[in-house]
N, C-alpha and C. Protein backbone atom coordinates (compact mmCIF):
# COMPACT_ATOMS: atom_id res chain seq x y z
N UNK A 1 19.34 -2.48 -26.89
CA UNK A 1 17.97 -2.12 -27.18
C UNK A 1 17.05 -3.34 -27.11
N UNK A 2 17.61 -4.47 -27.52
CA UNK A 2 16.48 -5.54 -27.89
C UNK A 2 16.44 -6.30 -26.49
N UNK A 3 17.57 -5.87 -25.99
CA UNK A 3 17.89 -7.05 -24.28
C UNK A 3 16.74 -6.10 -23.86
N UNK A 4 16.94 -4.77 -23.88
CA UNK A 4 16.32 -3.77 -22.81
C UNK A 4 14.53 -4.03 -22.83
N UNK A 5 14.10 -4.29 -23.74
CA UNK A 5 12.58 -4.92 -24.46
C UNK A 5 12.61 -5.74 -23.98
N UNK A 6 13.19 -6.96 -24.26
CA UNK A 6 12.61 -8.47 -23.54
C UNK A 6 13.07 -8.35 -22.20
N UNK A 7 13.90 -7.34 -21.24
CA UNK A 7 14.22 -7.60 -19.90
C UNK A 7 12.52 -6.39 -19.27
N UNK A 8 12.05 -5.39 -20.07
CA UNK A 8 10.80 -5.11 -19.82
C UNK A 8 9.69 -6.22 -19.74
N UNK A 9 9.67 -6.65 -20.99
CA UNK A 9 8.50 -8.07 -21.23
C UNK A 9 8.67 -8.74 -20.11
N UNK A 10 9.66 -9.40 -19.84
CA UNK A 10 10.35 -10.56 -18.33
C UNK A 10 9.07 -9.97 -17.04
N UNK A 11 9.90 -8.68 -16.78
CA UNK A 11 9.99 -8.01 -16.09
C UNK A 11 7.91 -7.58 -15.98
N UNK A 12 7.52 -7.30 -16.46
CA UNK A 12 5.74 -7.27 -16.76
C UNK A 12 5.18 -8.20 -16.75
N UNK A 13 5.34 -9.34 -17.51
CA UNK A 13 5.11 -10.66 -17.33
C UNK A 13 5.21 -10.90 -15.23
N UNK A 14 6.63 -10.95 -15.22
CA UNK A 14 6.44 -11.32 -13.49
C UNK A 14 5.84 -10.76 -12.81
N UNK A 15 5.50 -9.35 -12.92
CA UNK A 15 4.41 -8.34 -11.94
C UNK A 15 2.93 -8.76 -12.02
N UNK A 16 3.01 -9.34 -13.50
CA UNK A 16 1.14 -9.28 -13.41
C UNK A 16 0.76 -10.73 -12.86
N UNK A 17 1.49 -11.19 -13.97
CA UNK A 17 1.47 -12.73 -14.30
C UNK A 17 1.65 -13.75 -12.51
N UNK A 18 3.17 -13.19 -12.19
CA UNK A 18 3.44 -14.26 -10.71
C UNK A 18 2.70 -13.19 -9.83
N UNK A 19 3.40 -11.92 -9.46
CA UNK A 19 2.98 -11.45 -8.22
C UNK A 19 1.71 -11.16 -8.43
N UNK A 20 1.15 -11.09 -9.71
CA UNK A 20 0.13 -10.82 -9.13
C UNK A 20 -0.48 -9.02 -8.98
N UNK A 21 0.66 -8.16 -9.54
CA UNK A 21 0.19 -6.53 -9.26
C UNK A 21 -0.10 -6.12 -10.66
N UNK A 22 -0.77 -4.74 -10.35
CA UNK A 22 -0.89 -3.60 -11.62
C UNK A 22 -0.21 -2.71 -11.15
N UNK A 23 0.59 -2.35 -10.47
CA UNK A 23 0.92 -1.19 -10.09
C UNK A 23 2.75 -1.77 -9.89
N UNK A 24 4.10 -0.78 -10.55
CA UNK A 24 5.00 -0.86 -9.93
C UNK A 24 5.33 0.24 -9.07
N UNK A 25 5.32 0.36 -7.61
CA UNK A 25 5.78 1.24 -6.64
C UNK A 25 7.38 1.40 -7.31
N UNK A 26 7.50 2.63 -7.89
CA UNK A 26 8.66 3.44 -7.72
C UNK A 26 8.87 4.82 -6.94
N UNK A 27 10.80 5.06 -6.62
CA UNK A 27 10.74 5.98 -5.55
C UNK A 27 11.60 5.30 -4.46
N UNK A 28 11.58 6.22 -3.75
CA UNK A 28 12.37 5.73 -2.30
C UNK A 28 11.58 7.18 -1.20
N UNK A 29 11.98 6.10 -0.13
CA UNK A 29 11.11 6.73 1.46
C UNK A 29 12.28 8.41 1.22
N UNK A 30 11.26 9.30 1.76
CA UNK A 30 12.37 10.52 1.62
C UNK A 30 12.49 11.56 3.23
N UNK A 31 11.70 10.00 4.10
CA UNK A 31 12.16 10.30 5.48
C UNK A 31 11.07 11.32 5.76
N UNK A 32 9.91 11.76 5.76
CA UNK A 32 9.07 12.93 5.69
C UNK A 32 8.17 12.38 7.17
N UNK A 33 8.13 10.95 7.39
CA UNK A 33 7.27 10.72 8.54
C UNK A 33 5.63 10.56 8.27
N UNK A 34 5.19 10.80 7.47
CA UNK A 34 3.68 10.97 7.19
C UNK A 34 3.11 9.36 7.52
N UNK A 35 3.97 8.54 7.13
CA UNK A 35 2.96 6.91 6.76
C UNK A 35 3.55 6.48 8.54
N UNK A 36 3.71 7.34 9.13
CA UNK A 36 4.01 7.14 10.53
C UNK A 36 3.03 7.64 11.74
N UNK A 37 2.63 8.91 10.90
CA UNK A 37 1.49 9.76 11.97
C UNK A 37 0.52 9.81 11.37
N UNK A 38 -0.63 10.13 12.29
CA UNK A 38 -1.91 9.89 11.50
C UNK A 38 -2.32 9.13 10.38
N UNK A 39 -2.03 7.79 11.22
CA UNK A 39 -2.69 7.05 10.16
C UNK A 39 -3.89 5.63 10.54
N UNK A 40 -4.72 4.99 9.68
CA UNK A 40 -5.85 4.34 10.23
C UNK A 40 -4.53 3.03 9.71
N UNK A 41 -5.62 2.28 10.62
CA UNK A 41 -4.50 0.62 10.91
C UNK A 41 -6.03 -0.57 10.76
N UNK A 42 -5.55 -1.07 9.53
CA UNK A 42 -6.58 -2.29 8.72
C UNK A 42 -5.90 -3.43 9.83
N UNK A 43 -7.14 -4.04 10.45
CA UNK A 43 -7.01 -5.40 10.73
C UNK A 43 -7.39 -6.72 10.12
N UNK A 44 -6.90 -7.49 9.47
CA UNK A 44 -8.05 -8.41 8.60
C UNK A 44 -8.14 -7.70 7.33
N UNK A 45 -9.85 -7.47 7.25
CA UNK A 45 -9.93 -6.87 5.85
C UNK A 45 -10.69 -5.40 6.35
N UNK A 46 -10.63 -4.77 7.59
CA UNK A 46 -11.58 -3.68 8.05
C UNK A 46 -10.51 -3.02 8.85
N UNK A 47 -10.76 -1.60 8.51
CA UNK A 47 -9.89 -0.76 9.72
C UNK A 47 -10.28 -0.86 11.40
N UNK A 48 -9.78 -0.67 11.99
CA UNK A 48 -9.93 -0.62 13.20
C UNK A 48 -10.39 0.75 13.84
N UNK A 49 -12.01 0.23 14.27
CA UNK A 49 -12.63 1.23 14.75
C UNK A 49 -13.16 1.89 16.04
N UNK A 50 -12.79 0.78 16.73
CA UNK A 50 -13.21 1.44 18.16
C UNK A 50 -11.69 0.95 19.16
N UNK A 51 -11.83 1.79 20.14
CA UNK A 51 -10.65 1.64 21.07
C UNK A 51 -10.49 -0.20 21.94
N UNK A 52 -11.64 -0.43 22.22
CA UNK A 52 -12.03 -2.03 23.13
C UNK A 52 -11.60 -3.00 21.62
N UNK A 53 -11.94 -3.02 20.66
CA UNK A 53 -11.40 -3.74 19.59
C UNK A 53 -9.85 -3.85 19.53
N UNK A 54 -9.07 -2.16 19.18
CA UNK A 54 -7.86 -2.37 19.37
C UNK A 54 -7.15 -2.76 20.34
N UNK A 55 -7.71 -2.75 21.66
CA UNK A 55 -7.30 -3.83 23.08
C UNK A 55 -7.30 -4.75 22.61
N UNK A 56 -8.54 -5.60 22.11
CA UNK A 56 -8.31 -7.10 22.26
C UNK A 56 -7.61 -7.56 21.46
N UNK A 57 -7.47 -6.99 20.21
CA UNK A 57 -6.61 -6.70 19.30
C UNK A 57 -5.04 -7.16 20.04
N UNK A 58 -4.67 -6.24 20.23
CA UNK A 58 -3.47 -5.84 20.66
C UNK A 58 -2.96 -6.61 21.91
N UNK A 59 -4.13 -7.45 22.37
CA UNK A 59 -4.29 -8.77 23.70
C UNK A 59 -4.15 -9.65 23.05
N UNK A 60 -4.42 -9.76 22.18
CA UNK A 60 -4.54 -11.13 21.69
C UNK A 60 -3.81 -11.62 20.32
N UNK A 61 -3.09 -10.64 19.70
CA UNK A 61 -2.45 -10.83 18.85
C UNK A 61 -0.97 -10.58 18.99
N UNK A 62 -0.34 -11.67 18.64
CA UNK A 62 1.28 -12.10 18.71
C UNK A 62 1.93 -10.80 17.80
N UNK A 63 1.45 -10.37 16.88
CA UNK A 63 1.61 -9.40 15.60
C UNK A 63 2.24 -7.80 16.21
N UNK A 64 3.87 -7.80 16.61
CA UNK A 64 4.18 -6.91 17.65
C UNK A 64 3.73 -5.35 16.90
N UNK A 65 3.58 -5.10 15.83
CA UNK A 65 3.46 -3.88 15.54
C UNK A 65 2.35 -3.47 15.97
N UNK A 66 1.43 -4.10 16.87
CA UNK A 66 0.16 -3.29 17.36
C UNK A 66 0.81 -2.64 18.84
N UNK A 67 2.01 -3.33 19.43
CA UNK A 67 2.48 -2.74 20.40
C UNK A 67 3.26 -1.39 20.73
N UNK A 68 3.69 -0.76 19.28
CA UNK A 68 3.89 0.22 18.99
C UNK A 68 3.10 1.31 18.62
N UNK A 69 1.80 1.17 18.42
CA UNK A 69 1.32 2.03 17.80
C UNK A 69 0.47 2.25 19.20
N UNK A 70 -0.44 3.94 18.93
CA UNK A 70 -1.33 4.32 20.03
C UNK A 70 -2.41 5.35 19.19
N UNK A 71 -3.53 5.46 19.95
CA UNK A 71 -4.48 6.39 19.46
C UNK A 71 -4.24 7.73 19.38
N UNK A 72 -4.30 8.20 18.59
CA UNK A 72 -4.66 9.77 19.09
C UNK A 72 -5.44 10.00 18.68
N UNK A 73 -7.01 9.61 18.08
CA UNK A 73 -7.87 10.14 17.19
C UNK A 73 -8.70 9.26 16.91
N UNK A 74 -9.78 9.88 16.45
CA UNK A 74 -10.91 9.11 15.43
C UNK A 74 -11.93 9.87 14.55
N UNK A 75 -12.07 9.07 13.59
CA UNK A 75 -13.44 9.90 12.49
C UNK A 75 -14.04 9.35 12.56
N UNK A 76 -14.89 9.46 11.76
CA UNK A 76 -16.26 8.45 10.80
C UNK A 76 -15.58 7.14 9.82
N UNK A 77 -14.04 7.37 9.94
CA UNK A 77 -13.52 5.75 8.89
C UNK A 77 -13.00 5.21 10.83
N UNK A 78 -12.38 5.69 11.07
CA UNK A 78 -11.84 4.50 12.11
C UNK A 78 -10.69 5.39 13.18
N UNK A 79 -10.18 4.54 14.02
CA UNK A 79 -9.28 5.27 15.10
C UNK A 79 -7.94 5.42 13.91
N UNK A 80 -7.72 7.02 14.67
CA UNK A 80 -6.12 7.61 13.94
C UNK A 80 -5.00 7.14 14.91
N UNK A 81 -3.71 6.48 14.52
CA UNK A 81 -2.99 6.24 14.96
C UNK A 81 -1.73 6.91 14.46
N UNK A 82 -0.15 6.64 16.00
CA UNK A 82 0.75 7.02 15.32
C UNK A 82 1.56 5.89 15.66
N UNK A 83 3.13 6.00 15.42
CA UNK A 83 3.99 5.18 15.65
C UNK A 83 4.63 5.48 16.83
N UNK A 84 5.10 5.00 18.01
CA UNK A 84 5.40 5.51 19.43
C UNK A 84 6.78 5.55 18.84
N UNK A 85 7.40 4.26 17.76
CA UNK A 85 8.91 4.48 17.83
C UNK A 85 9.54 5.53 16.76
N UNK A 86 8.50 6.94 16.26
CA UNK A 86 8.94 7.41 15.43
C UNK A 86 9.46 8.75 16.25
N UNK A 87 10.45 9.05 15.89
CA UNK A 87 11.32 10.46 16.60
C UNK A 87 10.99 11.37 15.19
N UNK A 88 9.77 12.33 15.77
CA UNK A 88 9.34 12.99 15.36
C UNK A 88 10.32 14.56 15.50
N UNK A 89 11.51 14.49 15.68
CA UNK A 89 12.39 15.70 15.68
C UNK A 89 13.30 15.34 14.73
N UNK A 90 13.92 14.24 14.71
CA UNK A 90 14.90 14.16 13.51
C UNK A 90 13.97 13.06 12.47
N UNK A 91 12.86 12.49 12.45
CA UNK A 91 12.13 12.32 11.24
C UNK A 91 12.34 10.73 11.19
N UNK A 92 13.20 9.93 12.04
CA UNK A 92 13.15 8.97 11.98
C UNK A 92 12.89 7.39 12.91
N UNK A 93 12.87 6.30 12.57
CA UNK A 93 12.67 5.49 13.36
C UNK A 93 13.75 4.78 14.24
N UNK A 94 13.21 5.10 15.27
CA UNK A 94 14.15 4.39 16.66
C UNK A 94 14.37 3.21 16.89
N UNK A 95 13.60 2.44 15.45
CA UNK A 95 13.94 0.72 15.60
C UNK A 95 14.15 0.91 14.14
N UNK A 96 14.40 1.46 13.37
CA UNK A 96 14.47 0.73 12.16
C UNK A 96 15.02 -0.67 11.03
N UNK A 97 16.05 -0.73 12.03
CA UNK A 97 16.55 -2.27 11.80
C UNK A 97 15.42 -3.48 12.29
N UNK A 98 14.68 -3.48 13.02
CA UNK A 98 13.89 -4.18 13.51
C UNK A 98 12.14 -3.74 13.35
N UNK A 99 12.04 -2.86 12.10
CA UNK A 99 10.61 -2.35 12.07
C UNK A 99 9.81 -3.64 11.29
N UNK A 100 8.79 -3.53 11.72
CA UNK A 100 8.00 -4.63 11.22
C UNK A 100 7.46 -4.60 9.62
N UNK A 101 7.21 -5.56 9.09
CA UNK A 101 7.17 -5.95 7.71
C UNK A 101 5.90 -4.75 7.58
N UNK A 102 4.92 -4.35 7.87
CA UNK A 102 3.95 -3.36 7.05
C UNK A 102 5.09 -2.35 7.20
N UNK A 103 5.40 -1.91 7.76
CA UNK A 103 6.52 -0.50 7.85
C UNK A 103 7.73 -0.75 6.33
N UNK A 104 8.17 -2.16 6.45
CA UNK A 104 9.33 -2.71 5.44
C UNK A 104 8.76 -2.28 3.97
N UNK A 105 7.10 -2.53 3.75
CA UNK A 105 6.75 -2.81 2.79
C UNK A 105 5.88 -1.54 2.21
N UNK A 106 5.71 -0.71 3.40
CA UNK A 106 5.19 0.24 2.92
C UNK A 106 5.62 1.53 2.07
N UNK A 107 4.76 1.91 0.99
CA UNK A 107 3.41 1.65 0.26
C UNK A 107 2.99 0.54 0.22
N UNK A 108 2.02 -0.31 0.43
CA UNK A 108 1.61 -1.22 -0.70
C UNK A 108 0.49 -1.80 -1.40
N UNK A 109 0.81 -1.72 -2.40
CA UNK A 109 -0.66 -1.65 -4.00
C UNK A 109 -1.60 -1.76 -3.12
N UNK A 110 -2.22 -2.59 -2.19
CA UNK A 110 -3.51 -2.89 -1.66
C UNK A 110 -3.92 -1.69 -1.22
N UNK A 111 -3.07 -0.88 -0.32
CA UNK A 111 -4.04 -0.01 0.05
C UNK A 111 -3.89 1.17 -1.20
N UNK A 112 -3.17 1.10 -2.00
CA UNK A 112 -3.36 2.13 -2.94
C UNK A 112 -4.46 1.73 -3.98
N UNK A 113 -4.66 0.70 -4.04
CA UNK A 113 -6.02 0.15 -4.65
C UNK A 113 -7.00 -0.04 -4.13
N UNK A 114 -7.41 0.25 -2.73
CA UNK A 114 -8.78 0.81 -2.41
C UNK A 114 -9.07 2.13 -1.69
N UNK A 115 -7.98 3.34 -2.48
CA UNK A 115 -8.34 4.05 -3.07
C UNK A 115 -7.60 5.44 -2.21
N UNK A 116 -6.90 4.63 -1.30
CA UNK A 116 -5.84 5.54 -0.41
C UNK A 116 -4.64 6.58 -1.29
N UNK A 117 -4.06 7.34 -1.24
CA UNK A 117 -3.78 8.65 -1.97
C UNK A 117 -2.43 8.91 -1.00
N UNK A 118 -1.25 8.45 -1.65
CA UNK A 118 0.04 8.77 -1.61
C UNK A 118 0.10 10.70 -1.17
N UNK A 119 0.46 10.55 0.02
CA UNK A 119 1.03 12.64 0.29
C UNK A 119 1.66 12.58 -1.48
N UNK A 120 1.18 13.91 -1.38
CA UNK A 120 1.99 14.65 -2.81
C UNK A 120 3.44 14.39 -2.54
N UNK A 121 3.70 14.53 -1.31
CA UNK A 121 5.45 15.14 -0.78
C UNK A 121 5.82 13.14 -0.13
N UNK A 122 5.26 12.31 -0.65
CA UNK A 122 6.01 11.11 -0.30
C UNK A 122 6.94 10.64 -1.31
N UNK A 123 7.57 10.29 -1.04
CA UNK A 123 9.01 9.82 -2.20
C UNK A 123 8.24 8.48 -3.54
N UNK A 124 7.16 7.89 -2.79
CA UNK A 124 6.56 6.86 -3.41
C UNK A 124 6.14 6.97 -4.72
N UNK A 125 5.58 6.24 -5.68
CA UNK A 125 4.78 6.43 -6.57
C UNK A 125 4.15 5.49 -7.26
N UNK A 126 3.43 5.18 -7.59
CA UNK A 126 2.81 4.04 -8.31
C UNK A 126 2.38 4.27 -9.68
N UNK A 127 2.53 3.50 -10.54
CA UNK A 127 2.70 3.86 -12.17
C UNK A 127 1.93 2.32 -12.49
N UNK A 128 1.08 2.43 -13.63
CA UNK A 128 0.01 1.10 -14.14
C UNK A 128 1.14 0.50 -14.46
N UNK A 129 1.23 -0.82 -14.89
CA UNK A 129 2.27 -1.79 -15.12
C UNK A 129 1.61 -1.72 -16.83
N UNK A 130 0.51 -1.65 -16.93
CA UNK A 130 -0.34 -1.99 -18.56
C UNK A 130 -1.00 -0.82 -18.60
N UNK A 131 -0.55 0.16 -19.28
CA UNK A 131 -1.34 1.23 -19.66
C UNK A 131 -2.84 1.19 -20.30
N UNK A 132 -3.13 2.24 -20.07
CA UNK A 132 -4.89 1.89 -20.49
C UNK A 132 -5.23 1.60 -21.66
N UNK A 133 -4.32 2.03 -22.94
CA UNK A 133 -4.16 1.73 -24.53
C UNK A 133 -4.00 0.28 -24.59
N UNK A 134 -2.81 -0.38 -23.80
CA UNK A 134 -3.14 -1.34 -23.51
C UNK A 134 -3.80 -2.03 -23.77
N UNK A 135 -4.70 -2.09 -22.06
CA UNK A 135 -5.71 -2.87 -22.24
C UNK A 135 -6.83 -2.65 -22.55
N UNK A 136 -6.92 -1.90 -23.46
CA UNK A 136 -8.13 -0.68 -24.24
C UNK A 136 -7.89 -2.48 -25.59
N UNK A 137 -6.74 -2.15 -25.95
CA UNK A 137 -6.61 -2.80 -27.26
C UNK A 137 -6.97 -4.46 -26.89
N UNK A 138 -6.81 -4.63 -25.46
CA UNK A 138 -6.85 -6.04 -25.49
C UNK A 138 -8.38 -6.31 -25.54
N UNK A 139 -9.21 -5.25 -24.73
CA UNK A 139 -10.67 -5.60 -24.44
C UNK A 139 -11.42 -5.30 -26.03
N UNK A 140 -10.93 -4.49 -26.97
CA UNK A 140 -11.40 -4.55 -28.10
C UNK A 140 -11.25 -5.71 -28.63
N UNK A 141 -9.81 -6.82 -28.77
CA UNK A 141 -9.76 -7.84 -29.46
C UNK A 141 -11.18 -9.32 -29.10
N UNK A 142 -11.59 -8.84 -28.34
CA UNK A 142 -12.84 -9.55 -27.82
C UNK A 142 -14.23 -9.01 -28.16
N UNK A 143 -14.64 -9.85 -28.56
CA UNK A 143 -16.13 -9.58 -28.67
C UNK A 143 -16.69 -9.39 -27.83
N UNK A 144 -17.57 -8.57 -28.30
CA UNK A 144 -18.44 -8.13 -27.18
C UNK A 144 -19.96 -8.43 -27.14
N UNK A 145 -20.41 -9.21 -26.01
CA UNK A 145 -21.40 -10.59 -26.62
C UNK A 145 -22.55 -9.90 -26.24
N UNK A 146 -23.24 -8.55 -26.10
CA UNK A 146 -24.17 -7.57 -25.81
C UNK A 146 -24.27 -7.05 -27.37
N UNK A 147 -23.07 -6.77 -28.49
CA UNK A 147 -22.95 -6.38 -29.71
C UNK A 147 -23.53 -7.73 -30.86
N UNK A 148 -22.80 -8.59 -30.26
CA UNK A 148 -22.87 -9.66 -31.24
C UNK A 148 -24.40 -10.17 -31.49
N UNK A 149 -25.20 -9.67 -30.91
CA UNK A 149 -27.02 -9.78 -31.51
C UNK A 149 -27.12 -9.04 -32.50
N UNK A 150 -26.69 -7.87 -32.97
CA UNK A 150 -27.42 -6.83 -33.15
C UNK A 150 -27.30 -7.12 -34.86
């Protein structure tokens, strides 16, 4: 019981503290294909919105996972893409030993923190690392320097 507490504390401490997240992604991929098809592709800090961009893009950058991917689409956020190496009959990838690190890593917190929305039916999940009581209790232990006139 008491290991299991301080290997939580450890364990919270390193998420916020080193890496750096609020969010622990729990779950496993359950093979469904979705983060494969139809999806928008961030370059930098902006999705990629026109087709002559993703050329030069894709000309000029060493970064092989733009060589896999192709258009099929666009909205008002940016061009829809899919994965060329995904075998959309048995659900999986035709390189997967060799898929590139956004594929390795995907979910991740960034785009679930500006404001992107996990399929209901993805194996993923993301859970606050500090619940809102939390840090409800921490922002109370501070004054609040708009109060402190009054």
């Amino acid at each position: 019981m008491i290991l299991n507490k301080l290997y939580e504390k450890i364990k919270k401490f390193y998420h916020l503290k080193i890496l750096k997240r609020r969010y622990y992604r729990t779950g496993k991929c359950n093979k469904c294909g979705a983060c494969c098809l139809n999806i928008y592709v961030r370059h930098g800090s902006e999705l990629i919105k026109t087709k002559e961009q993703f050329e030069n893009i894709k000309n000029n950058d060493s970064y092989s996972f733009y060589q896999h991917i192709k258009v099929i689409g666009e909205d008002d956020f940016g061009l829809i893409f899919e994965c060329e190496k995904f075998d959309k009959v048995n659900k999986l990838c035709l390189d997967h030993k060799n898929r590139p690190l956004i594929c390795r890593n995907y979910p991740c917190e960034e785009i679930f923190s500006m404001g992107a929305q996990l399929r209901e039916d993805c194996g993923y999940t993301f859970e606050p690392i500090e619940k809102f009581d939390e840090i409800f209790k921490k922002v109370m232990k501070k004054p609040i320097k708009q109060f402190e006139q009054l």
